[in-house]
Protein backbone atom coordinates (compact mmCIF):
# COMPACT_ATOMS: atom_id res chain seq x y z
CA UNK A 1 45.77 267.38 -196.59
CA UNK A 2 45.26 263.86 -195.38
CA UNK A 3 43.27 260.90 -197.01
CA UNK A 4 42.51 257.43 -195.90
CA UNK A 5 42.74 254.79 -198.06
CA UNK A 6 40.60 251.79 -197.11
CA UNK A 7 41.53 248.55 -199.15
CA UNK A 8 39.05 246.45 -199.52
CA UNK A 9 40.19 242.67 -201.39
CA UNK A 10 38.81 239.22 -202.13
CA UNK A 11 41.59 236.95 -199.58
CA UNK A 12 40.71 233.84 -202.23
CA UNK A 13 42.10 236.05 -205.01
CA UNK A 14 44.68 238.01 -202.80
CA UNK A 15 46.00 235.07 -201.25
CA UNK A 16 45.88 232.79 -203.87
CA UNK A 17 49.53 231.10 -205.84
CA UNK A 18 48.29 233.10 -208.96
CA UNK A 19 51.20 235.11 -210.39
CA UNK A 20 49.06 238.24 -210.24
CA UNK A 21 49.02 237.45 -206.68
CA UNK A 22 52.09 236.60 -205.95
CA UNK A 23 53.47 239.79 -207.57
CA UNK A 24 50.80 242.29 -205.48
CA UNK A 25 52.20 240.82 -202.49
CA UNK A 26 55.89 241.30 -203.63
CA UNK A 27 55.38 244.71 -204.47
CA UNK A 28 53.66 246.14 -201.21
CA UNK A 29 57.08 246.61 -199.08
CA UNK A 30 58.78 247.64 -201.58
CA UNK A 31 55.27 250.68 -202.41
CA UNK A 32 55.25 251.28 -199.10
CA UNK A 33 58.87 252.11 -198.61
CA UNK A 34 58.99 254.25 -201.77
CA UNK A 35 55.54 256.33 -200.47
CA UNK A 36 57.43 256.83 -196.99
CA UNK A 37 60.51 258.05 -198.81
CA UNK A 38 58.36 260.72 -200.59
CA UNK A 39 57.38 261.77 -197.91
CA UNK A 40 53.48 260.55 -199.18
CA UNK A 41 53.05 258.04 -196.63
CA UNK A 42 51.50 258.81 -192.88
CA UNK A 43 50.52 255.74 -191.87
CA UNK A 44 49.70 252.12 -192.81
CA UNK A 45 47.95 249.48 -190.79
CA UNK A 46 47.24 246.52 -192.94
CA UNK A 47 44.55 244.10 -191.22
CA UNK A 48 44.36 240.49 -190.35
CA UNK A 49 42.15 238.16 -191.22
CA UNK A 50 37.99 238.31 -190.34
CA UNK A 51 37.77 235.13 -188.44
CA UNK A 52 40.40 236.94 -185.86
CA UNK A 53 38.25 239.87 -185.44
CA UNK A 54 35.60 240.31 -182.75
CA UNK A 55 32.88 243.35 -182.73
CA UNK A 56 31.93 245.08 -180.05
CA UNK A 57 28.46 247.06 -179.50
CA UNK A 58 26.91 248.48 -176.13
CA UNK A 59 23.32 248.42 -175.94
CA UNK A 60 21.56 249.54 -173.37
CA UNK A 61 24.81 249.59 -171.47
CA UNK A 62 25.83 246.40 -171.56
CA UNK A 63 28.96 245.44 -174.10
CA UNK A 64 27.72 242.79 -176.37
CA UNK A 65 30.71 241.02 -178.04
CA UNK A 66 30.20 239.04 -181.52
CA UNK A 67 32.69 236.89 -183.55
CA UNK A 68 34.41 238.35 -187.24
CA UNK A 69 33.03 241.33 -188.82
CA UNK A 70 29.84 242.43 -188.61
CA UNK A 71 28.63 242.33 -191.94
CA UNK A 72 28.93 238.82 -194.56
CA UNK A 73 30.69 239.87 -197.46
CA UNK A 74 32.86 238.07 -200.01
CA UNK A 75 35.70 240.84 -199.65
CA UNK A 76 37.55 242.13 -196.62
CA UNK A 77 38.93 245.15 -195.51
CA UNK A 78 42.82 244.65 -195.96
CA UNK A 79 44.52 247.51 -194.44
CA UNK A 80 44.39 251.51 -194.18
CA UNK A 81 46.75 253.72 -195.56
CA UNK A 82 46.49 257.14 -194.71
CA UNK A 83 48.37 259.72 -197.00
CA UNK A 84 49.27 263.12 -197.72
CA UNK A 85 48.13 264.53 -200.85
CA UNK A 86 47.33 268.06 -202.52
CA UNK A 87 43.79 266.95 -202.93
CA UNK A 88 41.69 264.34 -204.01
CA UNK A 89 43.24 263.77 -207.54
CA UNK A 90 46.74 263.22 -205.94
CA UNK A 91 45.24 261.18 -203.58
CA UNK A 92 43.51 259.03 -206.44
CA UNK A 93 47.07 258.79 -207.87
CA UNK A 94 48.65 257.85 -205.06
CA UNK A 95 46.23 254.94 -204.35
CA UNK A 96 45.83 253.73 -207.67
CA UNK A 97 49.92 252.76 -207.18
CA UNK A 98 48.71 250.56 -203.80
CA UNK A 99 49.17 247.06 -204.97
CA UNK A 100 46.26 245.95 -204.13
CA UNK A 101 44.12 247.96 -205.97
CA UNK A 102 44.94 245.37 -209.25
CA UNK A 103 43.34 242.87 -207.46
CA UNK A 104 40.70 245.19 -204.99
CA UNK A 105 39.02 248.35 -204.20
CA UNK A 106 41.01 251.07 -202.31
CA UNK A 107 37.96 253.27 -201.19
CA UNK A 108 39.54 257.27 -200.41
CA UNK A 109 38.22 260.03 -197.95
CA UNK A 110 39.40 262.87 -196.77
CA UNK A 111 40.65 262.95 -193.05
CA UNK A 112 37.46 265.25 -190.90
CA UNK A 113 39.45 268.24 -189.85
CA UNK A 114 37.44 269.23 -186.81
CA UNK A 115 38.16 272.48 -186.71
CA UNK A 116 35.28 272.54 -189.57
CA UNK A 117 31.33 271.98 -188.75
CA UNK A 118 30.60 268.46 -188.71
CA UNK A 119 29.16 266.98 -191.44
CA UNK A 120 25.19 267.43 -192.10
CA UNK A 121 23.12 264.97 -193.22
């Protein structure tokens, strides 16, 4: 079964010359590389900074185009790493070795299959 794994981190802390930093940043290739090796890893897109991002809506057909992220918030979405797990308590194993959750948030949810009904609210 798949999961994402959004990571969600504070740039001022993740990007700062603190040795915690430092060391979360050292270790992500080398994570990375031992998730694909066991076989764990699907995917991983990590993110670039908010001021580089632009959001799009359409309203009333017309595409309205905005600057950065949509919301204000003091932490960013870093990356997505999307996983193979057993279920949700692998899954919460697996993420809790992402580097950046000692520093973050890595937020997990199961992959829709949509072969299933949608999802009711």
């Amino acid at each position: 079964m798949q999961f994402h794994c959004v990571i969600y981190f504070d740039p001022q802390i993740v990007f700062s010359d603190s040795a915690e930093a430092q060391a979360v940043l050292a270790d992500t290739g080398p994570h990375a590389a031992a998730l694909a090796a066991s076989g764990k890893l699907v995917a991983s897109f990590p993110l670039n900074m908010p001021t580089t991002a632009r959001t799009v809506a359409v309203r009333d057909g017309q595409t309205v185009v905005s600057d950065g992220p949509f919301l204000e918030t003091k932490e960013m979405v870093g990356g997505l790493v999307v996983i193979e797990a057993a279920d949700m308590n692998e899954a919460i194993a697996i993420a809790a070795g992402i580097p950046h959750a000692r520093l973050g948030h890595v937020e997990i949810r199961p992959a829709i299959d949509f072969s299933q009904p949608r999802p009711r609210l």
